[in-house]
Protein backbone atom coordinates (compact mmCIF):
# COMPACT_ATOMS: atom_id res chain seq x y z
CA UNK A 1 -0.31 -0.65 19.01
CA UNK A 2 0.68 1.60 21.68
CA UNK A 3 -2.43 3.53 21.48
CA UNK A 4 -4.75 0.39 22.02
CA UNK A 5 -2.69 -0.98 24.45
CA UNK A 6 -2.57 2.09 26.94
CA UNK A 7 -6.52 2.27 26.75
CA UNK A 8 -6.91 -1.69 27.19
CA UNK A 9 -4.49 -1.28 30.29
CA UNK A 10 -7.00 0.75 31.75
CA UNK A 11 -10.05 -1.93 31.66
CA UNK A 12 -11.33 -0.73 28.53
CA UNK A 13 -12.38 -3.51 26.13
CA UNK A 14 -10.77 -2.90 22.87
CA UNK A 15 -11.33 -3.74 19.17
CA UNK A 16 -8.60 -3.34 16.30
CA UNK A 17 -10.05 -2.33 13.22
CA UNK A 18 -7.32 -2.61 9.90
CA UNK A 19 -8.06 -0.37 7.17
CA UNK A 20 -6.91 -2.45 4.17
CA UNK A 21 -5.96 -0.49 0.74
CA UNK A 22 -3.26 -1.32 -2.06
CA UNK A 23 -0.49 1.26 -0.65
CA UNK A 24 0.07 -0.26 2.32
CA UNK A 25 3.63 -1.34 2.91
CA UNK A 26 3.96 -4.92 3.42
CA UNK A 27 4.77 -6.56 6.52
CA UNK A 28 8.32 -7.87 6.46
CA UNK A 29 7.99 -10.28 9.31
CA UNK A 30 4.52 -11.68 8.41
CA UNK A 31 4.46 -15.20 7.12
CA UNK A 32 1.85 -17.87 6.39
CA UNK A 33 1.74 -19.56 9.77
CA UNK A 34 2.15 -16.49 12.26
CA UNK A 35 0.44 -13.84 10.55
CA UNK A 36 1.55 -10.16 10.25
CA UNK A 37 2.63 -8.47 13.27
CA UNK A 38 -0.94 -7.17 13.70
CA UNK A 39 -2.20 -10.63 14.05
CA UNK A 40 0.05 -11.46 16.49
CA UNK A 41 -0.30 -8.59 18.67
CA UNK A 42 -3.84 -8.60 18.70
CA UNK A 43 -3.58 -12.16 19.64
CA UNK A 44 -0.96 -11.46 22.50
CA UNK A 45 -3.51 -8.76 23.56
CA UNK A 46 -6.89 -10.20 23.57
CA UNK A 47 -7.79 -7.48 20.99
CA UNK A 48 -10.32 -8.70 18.20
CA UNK A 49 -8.67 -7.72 15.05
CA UNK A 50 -11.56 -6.80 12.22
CA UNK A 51 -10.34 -5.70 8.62
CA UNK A 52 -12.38 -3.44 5.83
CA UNK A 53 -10.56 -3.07 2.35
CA UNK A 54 -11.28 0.35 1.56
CA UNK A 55 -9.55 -0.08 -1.51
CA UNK A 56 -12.73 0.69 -3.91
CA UNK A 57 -13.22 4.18 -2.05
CA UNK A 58 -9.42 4.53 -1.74
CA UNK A 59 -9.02 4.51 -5.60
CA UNK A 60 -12.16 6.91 -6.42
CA UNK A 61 -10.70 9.53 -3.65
CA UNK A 62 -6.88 9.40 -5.17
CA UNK A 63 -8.35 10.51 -8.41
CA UNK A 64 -9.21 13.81 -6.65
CA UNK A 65 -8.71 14.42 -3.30
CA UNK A 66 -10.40 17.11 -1.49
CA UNK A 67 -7.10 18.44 0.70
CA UNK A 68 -4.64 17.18 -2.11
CA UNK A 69 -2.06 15.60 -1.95
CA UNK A 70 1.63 15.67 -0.01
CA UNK A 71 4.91 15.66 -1.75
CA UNK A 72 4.13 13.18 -4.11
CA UNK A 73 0.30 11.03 -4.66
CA UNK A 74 0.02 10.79 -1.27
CA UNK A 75 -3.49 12.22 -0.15
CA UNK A 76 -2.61 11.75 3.57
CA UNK A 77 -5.77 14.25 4.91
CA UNK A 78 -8.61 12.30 3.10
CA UNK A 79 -7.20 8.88 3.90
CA UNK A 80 -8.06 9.79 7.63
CA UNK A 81 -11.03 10.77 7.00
CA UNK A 82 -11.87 8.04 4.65
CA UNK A 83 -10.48 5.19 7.53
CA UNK A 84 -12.31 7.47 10.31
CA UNK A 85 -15.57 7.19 8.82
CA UNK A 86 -15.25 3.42 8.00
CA UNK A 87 -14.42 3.19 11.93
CA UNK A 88 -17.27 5.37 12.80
CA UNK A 89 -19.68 3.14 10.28
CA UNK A 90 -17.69 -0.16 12.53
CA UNK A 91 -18.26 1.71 15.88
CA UNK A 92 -21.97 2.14 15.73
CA UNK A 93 -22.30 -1.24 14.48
CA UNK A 94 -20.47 -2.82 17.24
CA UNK A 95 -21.84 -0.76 19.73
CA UNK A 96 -18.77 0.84 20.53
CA UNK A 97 -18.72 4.76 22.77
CA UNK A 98 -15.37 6.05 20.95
CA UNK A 99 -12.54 5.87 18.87
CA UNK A 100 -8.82 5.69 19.55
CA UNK A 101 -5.90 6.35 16.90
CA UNK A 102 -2.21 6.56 17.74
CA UNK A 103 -1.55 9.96 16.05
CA UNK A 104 0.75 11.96 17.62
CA UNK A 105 0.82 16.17 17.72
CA UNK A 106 3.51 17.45 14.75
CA UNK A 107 4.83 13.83 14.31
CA UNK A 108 4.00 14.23 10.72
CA UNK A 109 3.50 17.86 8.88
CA UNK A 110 1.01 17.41 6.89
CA UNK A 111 -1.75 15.16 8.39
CA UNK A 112 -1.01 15.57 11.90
CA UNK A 113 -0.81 19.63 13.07
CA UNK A 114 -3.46 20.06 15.71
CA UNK A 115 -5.67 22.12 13.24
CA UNK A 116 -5.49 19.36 10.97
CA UNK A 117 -6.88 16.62 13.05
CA UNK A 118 -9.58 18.92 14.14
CA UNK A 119 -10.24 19.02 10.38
CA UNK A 120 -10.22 15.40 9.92
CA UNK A 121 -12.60 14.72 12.74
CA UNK A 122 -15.07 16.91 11.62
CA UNK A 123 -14.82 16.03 8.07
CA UNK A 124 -15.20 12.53 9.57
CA UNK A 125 -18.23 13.16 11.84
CA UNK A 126 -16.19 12.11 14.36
CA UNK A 127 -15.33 15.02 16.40
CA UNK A 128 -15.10 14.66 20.23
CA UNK A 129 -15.27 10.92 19.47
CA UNK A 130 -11.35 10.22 18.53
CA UNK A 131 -9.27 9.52 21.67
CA UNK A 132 -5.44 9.75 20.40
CA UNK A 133 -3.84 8.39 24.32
CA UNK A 134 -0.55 9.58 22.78
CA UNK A 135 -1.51 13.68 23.02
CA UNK A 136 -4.21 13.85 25.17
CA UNK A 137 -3.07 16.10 27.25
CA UNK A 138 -2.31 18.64 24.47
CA UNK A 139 -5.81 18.43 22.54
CA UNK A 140 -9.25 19.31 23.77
CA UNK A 141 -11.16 16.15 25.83
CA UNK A 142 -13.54 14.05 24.26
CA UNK A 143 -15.94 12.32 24.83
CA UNK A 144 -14.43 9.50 26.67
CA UNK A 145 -12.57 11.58 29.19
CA UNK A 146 -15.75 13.99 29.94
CA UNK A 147 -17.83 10.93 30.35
CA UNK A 148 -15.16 9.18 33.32
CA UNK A 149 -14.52 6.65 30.79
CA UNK A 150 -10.48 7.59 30.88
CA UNK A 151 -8.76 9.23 32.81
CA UNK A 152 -6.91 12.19 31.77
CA UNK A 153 -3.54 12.01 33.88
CA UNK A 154 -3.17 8.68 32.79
CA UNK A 155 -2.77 9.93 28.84
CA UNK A 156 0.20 11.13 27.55
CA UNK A 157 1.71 14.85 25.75
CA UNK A 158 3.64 13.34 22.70
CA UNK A 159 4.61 16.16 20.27
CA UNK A 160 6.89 16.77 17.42
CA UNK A 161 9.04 14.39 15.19
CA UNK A 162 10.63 12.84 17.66
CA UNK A 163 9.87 8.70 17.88
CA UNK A 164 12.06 8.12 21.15
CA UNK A 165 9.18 8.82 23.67
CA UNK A 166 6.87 5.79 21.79
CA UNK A 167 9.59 3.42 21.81
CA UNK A 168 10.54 4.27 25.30
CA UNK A 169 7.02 3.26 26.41
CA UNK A 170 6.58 0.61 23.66
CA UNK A 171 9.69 -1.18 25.52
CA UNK A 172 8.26 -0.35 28.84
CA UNK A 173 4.79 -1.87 28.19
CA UNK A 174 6.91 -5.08 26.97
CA UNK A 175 6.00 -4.31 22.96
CA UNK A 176 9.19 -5.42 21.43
CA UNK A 177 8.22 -5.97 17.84
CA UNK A 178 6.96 -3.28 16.61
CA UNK A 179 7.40 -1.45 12.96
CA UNK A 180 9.86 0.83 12.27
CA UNK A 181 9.63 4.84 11.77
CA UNK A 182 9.19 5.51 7.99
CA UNK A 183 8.21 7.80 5.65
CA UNK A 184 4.81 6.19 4.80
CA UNK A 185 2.40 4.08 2.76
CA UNK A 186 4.02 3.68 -1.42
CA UNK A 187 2.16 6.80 -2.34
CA UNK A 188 5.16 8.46 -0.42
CA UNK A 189 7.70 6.79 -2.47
CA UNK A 190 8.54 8.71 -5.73
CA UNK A 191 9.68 5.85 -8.15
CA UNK A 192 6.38 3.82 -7.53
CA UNK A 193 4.42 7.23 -7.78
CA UNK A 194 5.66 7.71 -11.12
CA UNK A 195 4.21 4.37 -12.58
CA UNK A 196 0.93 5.38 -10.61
CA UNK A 197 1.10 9.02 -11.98
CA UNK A 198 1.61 7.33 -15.44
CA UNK A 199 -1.47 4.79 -14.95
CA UNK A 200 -3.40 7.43 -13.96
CA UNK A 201 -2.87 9.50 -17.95
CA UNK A 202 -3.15 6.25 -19.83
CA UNK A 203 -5.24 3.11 -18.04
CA UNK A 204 -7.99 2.78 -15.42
CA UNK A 205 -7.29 3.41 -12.09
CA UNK A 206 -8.41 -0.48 -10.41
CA UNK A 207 -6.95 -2.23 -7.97
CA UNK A 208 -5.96 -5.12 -10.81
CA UNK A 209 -3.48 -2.47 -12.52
CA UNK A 210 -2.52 -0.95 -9.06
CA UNK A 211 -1.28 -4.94 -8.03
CA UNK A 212 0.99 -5.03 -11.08
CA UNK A 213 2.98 -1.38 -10.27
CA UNK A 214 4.23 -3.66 -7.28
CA UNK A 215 5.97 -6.01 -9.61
CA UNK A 216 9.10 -6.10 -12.22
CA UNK A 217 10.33 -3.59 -14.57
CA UNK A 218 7.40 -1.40 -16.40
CA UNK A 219 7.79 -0.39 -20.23
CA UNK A 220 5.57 1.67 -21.79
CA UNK A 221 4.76 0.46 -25.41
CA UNK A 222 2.49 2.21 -27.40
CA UNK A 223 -0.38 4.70 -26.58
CA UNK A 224 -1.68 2.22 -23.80
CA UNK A 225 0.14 -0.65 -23.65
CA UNK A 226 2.36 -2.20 -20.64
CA UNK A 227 4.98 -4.90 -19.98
CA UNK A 228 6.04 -6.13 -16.25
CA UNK A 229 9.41 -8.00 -16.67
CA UNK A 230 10.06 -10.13 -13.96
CA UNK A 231 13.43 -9.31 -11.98
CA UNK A 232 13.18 -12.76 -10.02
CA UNK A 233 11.35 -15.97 -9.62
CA UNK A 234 8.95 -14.31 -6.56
CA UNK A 235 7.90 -11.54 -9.20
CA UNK A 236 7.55 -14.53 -11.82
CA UNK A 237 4.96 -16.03 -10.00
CA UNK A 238 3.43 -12.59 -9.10
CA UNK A 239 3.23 -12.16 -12.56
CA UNK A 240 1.26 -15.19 -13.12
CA UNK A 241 -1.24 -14.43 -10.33
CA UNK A 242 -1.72 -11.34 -11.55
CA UNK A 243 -2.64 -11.75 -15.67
CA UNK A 244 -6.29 -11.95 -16.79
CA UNK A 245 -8.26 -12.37 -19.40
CA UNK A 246 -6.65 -9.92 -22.47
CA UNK A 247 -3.25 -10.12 -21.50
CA UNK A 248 0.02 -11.68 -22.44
CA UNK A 249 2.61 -14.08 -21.22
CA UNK A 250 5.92 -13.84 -22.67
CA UNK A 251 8.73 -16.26 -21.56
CA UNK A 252 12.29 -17.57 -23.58
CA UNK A 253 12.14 -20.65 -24.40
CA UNK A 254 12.51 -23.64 -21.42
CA UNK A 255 15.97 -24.54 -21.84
CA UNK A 256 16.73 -20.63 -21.75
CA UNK A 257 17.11 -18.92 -18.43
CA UNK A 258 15.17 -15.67 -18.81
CA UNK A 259 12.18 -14.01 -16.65
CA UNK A 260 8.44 -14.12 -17.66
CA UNK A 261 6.93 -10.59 -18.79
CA UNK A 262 2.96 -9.72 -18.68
CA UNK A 263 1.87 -7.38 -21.70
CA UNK A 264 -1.17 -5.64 -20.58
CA UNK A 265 -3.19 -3.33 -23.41
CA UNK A 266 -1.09 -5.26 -26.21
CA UNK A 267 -2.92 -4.54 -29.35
CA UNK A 268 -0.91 -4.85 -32.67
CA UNK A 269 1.92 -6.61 -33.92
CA UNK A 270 4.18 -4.06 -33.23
CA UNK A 271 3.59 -4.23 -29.46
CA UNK A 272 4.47 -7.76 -29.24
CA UNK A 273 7.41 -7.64 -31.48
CA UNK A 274 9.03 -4.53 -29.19
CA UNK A 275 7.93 -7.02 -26.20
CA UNK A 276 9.61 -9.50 -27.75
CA UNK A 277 12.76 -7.13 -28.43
CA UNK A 278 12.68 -5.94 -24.42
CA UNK A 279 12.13 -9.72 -23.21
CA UNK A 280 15.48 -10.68 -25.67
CA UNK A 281 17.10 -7.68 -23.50
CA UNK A 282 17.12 -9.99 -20.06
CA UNK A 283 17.23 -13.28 -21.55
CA UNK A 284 20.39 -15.52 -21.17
CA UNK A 285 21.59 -15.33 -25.00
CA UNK A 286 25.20 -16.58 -24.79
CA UNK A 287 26.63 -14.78 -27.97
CA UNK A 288 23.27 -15.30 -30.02
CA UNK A 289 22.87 -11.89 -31.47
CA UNK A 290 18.90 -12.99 -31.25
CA UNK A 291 16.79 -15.13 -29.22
CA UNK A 292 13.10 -16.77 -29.39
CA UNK A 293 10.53 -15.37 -27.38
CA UNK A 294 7.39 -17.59 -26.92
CA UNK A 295 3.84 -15.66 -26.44
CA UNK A 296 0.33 -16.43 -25.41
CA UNK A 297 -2.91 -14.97 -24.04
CA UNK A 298 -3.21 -15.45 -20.48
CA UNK A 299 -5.28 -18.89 -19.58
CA UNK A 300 -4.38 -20.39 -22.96
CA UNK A 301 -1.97 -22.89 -23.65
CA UNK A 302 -2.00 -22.34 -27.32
CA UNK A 303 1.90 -20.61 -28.12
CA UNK A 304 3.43 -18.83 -30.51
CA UNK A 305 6.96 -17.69 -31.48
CA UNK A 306 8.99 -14.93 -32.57
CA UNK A 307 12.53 -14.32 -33.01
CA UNK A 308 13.42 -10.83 -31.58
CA UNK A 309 16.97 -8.54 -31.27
CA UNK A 310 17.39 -7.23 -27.65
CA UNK A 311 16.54 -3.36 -27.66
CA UNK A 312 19.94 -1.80 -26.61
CA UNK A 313 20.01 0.75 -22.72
CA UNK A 314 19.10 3.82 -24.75
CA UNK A 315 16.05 2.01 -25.70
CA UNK A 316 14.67 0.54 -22.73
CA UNK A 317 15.51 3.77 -20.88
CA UNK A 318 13.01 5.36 -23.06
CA UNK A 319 10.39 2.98 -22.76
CA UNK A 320 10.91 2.64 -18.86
CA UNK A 321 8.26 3.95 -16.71
């Protein structure tokens, strides 16, 4: 935001480009009739907002990444380089002279060291054509500044960890909502990185499975199999969306309050009688030592029953991913 605004304010016509993947942390404040934050922004702005779901290339990259990854699946170098050559692709398209990005120098230690986004740029086939308004003045000149385009003194030094300097001149440019310092995109965060590390041995890595490590409690059963309890109505209906053709719906019956549980790679009998046995686990029982647990493929309405024992804590612990 602060990056496109500062080169707009200087008569440059500006276009947003949103690099849309599955590890993206959601927008808190977005909502049906406003938008995200983006959205609104660009809208305050004048800034077309265009969007490219990378998520096909994102997915074939995470497999094997040529820099790695960071403490935990998070492949931080080649996701610049991947969203720097879809905005090169978008730039020549549009007919667009440069690039901007709102890195800043050290802000982050392993994608954002001078050296580093020298590497990205030229792994990118973007070099000299990334403008980053924030630390200008502490990385060679591109193209936009030799051409006149920008002026120089009228960039900024950023450097180091510190976020006080961008929201001193987010507040001073009038930017008031604004996201939050954190520590990154879900690849960063170590609980969903073990389900993904765990997909990644057993299933195929799409962006169908990826959708359902967002969701309820995971249970490993069997070689390949999976079951996503819901932990509340919102992951309920998630879980709904979500289910194709070859899955399984598993719900208590209606007078029962329980959650409803997608078995994914549920082969045998076994598999849906432990499903059955984990689903008895969060069901409202009363003091029934057992409960029913109604089953069916997903886009059938054609049920059947089974009468299951809730695993006990050791169990589930065992099973949870």
């Amino acid at each position: 935001m602060l990056a496109a605004r500062i080169v707009k304010d200087l008569g440059i016509d500006v276009i947003g480009l949103c690099c849309v993947m599955p590890f993206s942390l959601r927008d808190k404040a977005e909502g049906p009739q406003e938008g995200s934050r983006m959205d609104r922004f660009a809208r305050q702005t004048g800034i077309p907002l265009h969007r490219a779901d990378i998520t096909e290339d994102f997915l074939e990259m995470l497999v094997k990444p040529k820099f790695g990854y960071g403490s935990h699946l998070n492949p931080c170098i080649d996701c610049k380089i991947l969203m720097f050559k879809k905005a090169h692709q978008l730039m020549q398209e549009l007919g667009a002279s440069f690039l901007i990005s709102g890195e800043v120098v050290g802000q982050r230690p392993f994608s954002q060291q001078r050296r580093t986004l020298q590497q990205i740029d030229a792994e990118a086939g973007t070099t000299g054509l990334v403008l980053r308004p924030l630390s200008a003045q502490l990385l060679e000149e591109t193209v936009a500044e030799k051409q006149g385009w920008v002026a120089r003194q009228r960039l900024y030094s950023f450097s180091g960890r510190s976020r006080q300097p961008q929201t001193d001149l987010a507040v001073m440019l009038g930017i008031i909502e604004f996201q939050q310092p954190a520590g990154g995109c879900l690849l960063t965060d170590p609980r969903f990185t073990d389900r993904l590390s765990d997909l990644m041995k057993r299933e195929r890595l799409n962006a169908d499975n990826v959708a359902l490590l967002k969701v309820g409690r995971h249970y490993r059963v069997g070689a390949e199999g999976r079951l996503i309890v819901g932990r509340h109505e919102k992951d309920n209906q998630e879980i709904g969306r979500l289910a194709h053709a070859g899955d399984l719906i598993f719900e208590p019956p209606s007078a029962i309050p329980g959650p409803t549980a997608l078995g994914r790679g549920i082969v045998s009998d076994e598999d849906i009688k432990l499903c059955c046995r984990v689903m008895a686990r969060y069901c409202d029982r009363g003091a029934a030592p057992e409960i029913e647990i109604v089953w069916r493929a997903a886009g059938s309405s054609e049920r059947s029953g089974r009468v299951a024992k809730p695993l006990s804590d050791d169990e589930l612990a065992r099973m949870r991913i």
